[in-house]
PDB file of N, CA and C in Angstrom:
ATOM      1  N   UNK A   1     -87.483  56.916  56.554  1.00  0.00           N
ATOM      2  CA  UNK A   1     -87.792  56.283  55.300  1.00  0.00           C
ATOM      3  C   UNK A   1     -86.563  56.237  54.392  1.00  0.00           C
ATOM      4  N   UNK A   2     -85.828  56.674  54.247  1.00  0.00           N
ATOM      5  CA  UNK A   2     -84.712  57.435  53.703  1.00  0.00           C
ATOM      6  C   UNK A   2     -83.421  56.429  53.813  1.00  0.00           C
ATOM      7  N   UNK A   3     -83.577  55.956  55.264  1.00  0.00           N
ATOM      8  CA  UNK A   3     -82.165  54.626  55.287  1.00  0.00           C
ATOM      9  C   UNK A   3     -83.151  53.641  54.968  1.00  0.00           C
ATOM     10  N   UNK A   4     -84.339  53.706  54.810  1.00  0.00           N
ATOM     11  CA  UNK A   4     -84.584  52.193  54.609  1.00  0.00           C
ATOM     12  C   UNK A   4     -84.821  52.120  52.987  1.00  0.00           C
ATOM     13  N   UNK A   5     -85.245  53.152  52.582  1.00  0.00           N
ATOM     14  CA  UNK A   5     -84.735  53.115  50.677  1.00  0.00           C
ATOM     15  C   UNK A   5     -83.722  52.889  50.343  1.00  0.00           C
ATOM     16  N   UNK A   6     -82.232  53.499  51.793  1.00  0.00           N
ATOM     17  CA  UNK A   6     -81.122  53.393  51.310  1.00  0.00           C
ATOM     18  C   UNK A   6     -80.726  51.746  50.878  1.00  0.00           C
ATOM     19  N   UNK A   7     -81.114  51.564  52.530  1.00  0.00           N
ATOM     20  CA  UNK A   7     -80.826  49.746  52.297  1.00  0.00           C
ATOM     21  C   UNK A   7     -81.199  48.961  51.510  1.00  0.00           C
ATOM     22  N   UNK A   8     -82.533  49.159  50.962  1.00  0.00           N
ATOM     23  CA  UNK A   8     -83.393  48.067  49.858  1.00  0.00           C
ATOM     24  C   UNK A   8     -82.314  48.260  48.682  1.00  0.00           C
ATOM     25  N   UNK A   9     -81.879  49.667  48.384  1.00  0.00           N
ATOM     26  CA  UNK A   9     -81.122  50.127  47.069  1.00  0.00           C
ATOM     27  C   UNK A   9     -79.670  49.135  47.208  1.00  0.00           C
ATOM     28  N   UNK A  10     -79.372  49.316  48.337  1.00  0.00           N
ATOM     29  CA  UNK A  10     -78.060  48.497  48.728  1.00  0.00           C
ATOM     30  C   UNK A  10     -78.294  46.907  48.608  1.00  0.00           C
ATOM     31  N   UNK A  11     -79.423  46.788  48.883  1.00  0.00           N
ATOM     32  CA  UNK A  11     -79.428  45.109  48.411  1.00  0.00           C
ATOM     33  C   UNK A  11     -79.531  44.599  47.415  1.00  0.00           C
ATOM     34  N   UNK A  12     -80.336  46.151  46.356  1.00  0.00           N
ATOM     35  CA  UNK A  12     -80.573  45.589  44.660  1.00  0.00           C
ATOM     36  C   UNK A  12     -79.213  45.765  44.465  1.00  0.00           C
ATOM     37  N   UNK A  13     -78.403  46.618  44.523  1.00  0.00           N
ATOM     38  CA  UNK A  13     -76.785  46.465  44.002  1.00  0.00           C
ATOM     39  C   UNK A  13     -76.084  44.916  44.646  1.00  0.00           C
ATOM     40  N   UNK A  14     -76.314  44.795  45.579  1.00  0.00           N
ATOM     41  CA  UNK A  14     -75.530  43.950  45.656  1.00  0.00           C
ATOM     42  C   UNK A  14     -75.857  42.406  44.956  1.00  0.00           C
ATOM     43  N   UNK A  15     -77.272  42.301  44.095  1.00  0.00           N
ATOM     44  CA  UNK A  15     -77.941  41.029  43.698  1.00  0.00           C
ATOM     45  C   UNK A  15     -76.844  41.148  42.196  1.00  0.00           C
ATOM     46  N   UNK A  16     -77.324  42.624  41.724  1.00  0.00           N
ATOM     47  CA  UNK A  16     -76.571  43.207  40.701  1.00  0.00           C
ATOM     48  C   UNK A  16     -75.337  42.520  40.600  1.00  0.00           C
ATOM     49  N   UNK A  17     -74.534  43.343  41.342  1.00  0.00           N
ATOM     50  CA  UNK A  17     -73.174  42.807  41.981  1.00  0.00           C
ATOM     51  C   UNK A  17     -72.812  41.636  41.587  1.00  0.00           C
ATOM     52  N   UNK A  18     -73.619  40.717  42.117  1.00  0.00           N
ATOM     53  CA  UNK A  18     -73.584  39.049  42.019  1.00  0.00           C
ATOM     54  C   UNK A  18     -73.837  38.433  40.434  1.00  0.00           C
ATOM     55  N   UNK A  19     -74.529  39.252  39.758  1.00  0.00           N
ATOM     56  CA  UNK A  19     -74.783  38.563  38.772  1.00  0.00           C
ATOM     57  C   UNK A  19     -73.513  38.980  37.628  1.00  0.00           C
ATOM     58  N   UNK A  20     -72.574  39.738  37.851  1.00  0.00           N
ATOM     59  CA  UNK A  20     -71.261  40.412  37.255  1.00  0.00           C
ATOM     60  C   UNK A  20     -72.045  41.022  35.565  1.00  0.00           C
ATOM     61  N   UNK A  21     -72.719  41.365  35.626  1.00  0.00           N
ATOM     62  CA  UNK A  21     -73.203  41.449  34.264  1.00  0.00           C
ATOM     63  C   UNK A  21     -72.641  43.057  33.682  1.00  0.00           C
ATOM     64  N   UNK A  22     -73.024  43.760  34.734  1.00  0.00           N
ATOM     65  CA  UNK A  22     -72.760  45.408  34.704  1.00  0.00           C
ATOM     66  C   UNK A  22     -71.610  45.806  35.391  1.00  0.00           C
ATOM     67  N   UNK A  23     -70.756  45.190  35.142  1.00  0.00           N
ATOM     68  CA  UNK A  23     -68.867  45.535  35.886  1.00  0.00           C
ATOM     69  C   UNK A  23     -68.815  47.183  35.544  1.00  0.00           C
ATOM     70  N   UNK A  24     -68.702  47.232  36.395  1.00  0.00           N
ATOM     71  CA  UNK A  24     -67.911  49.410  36.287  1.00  0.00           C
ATOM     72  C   UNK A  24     -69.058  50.115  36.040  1.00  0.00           C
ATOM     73  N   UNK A  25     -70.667  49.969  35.928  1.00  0.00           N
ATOM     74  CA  UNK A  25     -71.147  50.634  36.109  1.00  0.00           C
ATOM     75  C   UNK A  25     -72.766  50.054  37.059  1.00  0.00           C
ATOM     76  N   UNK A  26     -72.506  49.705  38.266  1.00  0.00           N
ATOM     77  CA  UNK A  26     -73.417  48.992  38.831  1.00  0.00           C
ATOM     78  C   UNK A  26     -74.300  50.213  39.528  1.00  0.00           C
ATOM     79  N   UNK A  27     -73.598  51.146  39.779  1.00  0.00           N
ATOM     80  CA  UNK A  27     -74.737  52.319  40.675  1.00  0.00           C
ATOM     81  C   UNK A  27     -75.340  52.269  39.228  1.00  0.00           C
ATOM     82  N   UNK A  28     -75.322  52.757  38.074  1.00  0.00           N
ATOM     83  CA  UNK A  28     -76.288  52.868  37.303  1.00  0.00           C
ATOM     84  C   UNK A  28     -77.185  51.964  36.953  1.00  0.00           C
ATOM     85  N   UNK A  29     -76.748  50.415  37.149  1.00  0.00           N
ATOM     86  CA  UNK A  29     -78.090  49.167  36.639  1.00  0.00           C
ATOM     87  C   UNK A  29     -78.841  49.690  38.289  1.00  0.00           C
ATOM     88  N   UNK A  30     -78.164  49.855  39.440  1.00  0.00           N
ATOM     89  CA  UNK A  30     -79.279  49.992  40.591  1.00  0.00           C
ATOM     90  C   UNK A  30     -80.139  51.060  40.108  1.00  0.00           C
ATOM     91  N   UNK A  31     -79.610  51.955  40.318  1.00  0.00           N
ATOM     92  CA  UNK A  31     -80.408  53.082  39.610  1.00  0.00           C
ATOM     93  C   UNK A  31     -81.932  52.700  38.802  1.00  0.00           C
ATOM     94  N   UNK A  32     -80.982  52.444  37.464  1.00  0.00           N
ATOM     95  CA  UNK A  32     -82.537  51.730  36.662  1.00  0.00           C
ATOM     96  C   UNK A  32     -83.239  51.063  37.104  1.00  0.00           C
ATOM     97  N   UNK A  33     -82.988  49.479  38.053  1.00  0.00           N
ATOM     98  CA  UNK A  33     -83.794  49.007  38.229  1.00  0.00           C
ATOM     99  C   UNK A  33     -84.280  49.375  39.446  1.00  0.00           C
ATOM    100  N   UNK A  34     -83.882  50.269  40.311  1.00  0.00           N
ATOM    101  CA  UNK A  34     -85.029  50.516  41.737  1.00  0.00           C
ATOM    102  C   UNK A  34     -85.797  51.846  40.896  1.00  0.00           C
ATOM    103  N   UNK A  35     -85.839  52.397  39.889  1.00  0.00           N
ATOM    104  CA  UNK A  35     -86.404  52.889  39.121  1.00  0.00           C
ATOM    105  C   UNK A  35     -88.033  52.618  38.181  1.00  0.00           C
ATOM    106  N   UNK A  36     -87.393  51.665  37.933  1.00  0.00           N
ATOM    107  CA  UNK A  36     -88.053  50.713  37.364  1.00  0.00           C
ATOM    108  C   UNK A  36     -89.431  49.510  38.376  1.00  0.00           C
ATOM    109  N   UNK A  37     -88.703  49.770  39.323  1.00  0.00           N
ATOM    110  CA  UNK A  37     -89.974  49.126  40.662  1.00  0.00           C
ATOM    111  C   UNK A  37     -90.618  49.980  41.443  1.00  0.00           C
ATOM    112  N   UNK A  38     -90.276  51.434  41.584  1.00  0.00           N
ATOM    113  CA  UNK A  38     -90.726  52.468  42.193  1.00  0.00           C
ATOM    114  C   UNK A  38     -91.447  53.258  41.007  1.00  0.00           C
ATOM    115  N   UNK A  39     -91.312  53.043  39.533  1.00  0.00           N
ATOM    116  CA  UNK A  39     -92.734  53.548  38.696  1.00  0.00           C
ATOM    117  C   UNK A  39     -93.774  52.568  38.295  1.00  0.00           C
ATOM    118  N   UNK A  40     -93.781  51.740  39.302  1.00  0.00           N
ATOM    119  CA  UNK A  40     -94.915  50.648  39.575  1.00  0.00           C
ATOM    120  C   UNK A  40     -95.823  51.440  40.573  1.00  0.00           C
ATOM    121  N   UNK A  41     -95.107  51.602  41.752  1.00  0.00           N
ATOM    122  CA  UNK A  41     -95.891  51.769  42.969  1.00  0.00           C
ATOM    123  C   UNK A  41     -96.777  54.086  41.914  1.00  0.00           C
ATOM    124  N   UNK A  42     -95.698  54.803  41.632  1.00  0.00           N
ATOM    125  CA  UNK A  42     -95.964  55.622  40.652  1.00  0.00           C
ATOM    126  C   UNK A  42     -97.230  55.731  39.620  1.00  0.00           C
ATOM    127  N   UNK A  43     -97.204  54.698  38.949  1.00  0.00           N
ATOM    128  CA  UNK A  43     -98.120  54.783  37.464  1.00  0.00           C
ATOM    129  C   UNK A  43     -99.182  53.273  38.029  1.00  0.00           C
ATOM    130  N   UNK A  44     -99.532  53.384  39.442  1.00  0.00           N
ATOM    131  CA  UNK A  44    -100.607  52.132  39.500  1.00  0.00           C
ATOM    132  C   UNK A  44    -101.390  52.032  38.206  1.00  0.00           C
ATOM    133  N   UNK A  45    -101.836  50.924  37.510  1.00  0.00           N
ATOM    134  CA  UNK A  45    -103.146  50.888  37.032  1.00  0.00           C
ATOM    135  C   UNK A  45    -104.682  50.966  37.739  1.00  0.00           C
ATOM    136  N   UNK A  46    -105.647  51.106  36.615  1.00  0.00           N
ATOM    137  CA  UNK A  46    -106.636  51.035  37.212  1.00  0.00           C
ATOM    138  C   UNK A  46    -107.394  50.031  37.607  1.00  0.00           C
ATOM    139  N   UNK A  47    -108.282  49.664  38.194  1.00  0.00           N
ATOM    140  CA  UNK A  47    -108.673  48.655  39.048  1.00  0.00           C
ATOM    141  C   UNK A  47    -108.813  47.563  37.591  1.00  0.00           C
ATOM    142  N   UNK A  48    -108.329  46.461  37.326  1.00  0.00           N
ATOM    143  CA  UNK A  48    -108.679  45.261  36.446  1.00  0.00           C
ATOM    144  C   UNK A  48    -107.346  45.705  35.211  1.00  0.00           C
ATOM    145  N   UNK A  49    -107.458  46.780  34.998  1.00  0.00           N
ATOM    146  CA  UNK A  49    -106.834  46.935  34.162  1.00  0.00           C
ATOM    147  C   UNK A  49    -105.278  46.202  33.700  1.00  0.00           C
ATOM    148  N   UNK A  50    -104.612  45.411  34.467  1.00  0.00           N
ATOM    149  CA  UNK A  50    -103.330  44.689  34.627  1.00  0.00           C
ATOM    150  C   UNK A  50    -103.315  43.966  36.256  1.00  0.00           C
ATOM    151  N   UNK A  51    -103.601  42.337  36.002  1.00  0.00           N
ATOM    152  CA  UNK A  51    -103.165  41.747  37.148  1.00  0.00           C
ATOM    153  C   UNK A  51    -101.383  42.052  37.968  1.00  0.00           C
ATOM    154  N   UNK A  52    -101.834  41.801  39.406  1.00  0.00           N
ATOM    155  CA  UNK A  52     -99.956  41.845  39.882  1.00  0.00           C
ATOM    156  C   UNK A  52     -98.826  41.229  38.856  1.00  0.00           C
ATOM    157  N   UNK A  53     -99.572  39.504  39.083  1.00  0.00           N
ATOM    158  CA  UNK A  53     -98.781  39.057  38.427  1.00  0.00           C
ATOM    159  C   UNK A  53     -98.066  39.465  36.739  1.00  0.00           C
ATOM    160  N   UNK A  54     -99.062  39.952  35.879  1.00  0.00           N
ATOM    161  CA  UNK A  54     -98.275  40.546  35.120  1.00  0.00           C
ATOM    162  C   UNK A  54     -97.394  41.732  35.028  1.00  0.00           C
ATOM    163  N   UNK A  55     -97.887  42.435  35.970  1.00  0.00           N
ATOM    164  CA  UNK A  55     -96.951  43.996  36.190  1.00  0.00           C
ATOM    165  C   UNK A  55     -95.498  43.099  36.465  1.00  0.00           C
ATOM    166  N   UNK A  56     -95.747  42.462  37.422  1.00  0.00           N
ATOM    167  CA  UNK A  56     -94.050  42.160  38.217  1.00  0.00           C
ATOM    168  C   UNK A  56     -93.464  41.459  37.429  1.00  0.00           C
ATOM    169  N   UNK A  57     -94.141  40.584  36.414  1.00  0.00           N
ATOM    170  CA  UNK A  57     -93.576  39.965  35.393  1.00  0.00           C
ATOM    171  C   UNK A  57     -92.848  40.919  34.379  1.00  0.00           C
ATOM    172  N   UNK A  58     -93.590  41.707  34.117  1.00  0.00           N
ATOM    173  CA  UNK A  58     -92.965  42.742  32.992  1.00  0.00           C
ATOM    174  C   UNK A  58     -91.729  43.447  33.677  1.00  0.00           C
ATOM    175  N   UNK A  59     -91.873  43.691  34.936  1.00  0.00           N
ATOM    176  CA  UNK A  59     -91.054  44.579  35.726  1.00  0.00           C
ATOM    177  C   UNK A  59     -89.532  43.817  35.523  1.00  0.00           C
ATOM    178  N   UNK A  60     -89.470  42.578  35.890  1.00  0.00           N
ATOM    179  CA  UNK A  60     -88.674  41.854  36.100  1.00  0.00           C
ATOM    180  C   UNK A  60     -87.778  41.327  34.784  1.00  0.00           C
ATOM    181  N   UNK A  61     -88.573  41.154  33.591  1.00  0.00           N
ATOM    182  CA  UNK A  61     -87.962  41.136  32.254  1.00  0.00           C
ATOM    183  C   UNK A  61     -87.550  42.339  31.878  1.00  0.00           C
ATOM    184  N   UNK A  62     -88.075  43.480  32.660  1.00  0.00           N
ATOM    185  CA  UNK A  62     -87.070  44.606  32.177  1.00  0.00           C
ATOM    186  C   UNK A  62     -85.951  45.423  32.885  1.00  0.00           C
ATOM    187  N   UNK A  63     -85.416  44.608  33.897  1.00  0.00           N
ATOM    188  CA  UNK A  63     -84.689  44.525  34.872  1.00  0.00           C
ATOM    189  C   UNK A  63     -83.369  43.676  34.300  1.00  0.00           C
ATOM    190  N   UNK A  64     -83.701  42.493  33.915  1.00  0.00           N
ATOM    191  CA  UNK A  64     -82.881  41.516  33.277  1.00  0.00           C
ATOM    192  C   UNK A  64     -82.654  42.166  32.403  1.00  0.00           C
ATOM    193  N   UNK A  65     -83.550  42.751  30.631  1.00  0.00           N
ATOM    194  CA  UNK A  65     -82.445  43.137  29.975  1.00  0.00           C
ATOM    195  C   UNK A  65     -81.881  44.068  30.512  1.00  0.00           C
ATOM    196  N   UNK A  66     -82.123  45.002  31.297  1.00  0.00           N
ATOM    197  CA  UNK A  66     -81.355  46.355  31.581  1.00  0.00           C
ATOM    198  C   UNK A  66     -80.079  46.062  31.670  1.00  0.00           C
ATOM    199  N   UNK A  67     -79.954  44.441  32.515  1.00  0.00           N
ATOM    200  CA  UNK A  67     -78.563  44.050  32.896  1.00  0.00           C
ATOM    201  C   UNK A  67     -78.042  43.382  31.697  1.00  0.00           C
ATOM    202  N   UNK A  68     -78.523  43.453  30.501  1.00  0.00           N
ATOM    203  CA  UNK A  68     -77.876  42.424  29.935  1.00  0.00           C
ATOM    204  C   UNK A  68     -78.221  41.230  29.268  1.00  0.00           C
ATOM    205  N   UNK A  69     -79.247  40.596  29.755  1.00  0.00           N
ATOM    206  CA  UNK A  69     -79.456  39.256  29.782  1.00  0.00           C
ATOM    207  C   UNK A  69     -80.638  38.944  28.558  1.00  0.00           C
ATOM    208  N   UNK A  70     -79.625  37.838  27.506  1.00  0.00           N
ATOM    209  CA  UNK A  70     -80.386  37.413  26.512  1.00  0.00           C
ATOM    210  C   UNK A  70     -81.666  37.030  26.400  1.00  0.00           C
ATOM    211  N   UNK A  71     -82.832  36.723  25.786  1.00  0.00           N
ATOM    212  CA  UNK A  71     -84.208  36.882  25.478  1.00  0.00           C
ATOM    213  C   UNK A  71     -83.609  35.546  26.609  1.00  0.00           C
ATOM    214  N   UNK A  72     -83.063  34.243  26.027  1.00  0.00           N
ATOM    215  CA  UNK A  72     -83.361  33.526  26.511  1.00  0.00           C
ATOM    216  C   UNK A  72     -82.800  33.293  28.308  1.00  0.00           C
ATOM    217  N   UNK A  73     -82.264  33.996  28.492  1.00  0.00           N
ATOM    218  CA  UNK A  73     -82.285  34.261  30.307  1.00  0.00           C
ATOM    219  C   UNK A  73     -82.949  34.566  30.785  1.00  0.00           C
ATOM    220  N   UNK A  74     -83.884  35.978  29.627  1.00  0.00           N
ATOM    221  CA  UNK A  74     -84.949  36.359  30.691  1.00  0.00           C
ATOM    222  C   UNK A  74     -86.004  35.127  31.375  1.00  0.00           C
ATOM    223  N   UNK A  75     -86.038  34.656  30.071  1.00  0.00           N
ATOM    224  CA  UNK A  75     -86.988  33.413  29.973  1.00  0.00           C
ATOM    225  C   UNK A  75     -86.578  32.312  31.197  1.00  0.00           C
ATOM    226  N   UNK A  76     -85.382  31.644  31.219  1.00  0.00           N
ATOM    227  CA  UNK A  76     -84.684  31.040  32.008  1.00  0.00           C
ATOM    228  C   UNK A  76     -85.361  31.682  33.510  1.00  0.00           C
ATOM    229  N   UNK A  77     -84.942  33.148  33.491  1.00  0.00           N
ATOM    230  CA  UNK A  77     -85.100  33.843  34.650  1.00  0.00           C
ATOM    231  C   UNK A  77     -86.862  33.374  34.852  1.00  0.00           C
ATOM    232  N   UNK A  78     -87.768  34.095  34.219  1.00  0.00           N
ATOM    233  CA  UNK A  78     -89.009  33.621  34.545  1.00  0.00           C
ATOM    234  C   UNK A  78     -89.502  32.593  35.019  1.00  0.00           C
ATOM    235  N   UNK A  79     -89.248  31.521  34.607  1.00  0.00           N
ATOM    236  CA  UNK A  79     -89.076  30.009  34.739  1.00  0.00           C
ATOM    237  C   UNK A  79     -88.716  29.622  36.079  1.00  0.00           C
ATOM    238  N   UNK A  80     -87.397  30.151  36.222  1.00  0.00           N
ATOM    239  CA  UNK A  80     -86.739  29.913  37.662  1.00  0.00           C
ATOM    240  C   UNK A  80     -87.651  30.408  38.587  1.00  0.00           C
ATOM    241  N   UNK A  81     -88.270  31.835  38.706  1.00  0.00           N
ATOM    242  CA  UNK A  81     -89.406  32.585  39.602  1.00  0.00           C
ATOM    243  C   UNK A  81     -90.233  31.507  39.870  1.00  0.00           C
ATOM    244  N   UNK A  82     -91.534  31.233  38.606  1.00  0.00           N
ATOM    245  CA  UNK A  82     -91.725  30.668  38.812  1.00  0.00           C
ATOM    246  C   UNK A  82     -92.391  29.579  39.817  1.00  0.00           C
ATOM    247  N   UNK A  83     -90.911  28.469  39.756  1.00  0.00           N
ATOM    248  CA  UNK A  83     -91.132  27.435  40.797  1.00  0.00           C
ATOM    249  C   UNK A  83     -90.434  28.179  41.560  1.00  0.00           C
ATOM    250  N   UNK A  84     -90.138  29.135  42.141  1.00  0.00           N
ATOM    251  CA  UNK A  84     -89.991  29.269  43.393  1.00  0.00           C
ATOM    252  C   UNK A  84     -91.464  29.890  43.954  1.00  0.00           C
ATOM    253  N   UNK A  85     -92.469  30.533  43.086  1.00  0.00           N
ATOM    254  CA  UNK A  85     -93.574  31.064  43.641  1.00  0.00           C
ATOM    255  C   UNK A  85     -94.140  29.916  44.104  1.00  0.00           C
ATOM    256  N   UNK A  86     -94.369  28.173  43.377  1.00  0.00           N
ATOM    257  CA  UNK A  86     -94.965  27.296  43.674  1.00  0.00           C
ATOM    258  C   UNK A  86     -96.670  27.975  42.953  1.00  0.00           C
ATOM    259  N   UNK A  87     -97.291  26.715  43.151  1.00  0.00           N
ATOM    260  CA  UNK A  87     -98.725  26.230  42.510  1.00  0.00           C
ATOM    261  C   UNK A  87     -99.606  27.759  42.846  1.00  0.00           C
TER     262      UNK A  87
END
């Protein structure tokens, strides 16, 4: 279990990475944000209490600012999701 946390962690740095937002301190945005998706699976809600779609939504706007990214990127960012989820 252990290399395969390693690897998922290695792929959020490297998205990180890509987006240059957190120069010189990228183990720490990984950090936060595989943090930040692993006190999902942590603090489940209770049954009705919060659809997926909004958890991952929230998850994900607080991922973006962590890195940085103005109200209106997050937004941008959402948007972009999105249409990639389709109808």
């Amino acid at each position: 279990m252990r290399g395969q946390r390693d690897a998922l962690w290695a792929g959020y740095r490297a998205l990180i990475e890509q987006t240059g937002r957190r120069r010189g301190d990228e183990a720490l945005a990984t950090r936060l944000a595989c943090g930040l998706v692993e006190s999902v699976v942590q603090s489940r809600p209770s049954a009705g209490e919060h659809d997926t779609d909004h958890v991952a939504t929230g998850v994900a706007d607080a991922i973006l600012r962590t890195l940085g990214c103005t109200p209106a990127e997050v937004t941008t960012g959402r948007e972009a999701a999105a249409r990639l989820a389709g109808p």
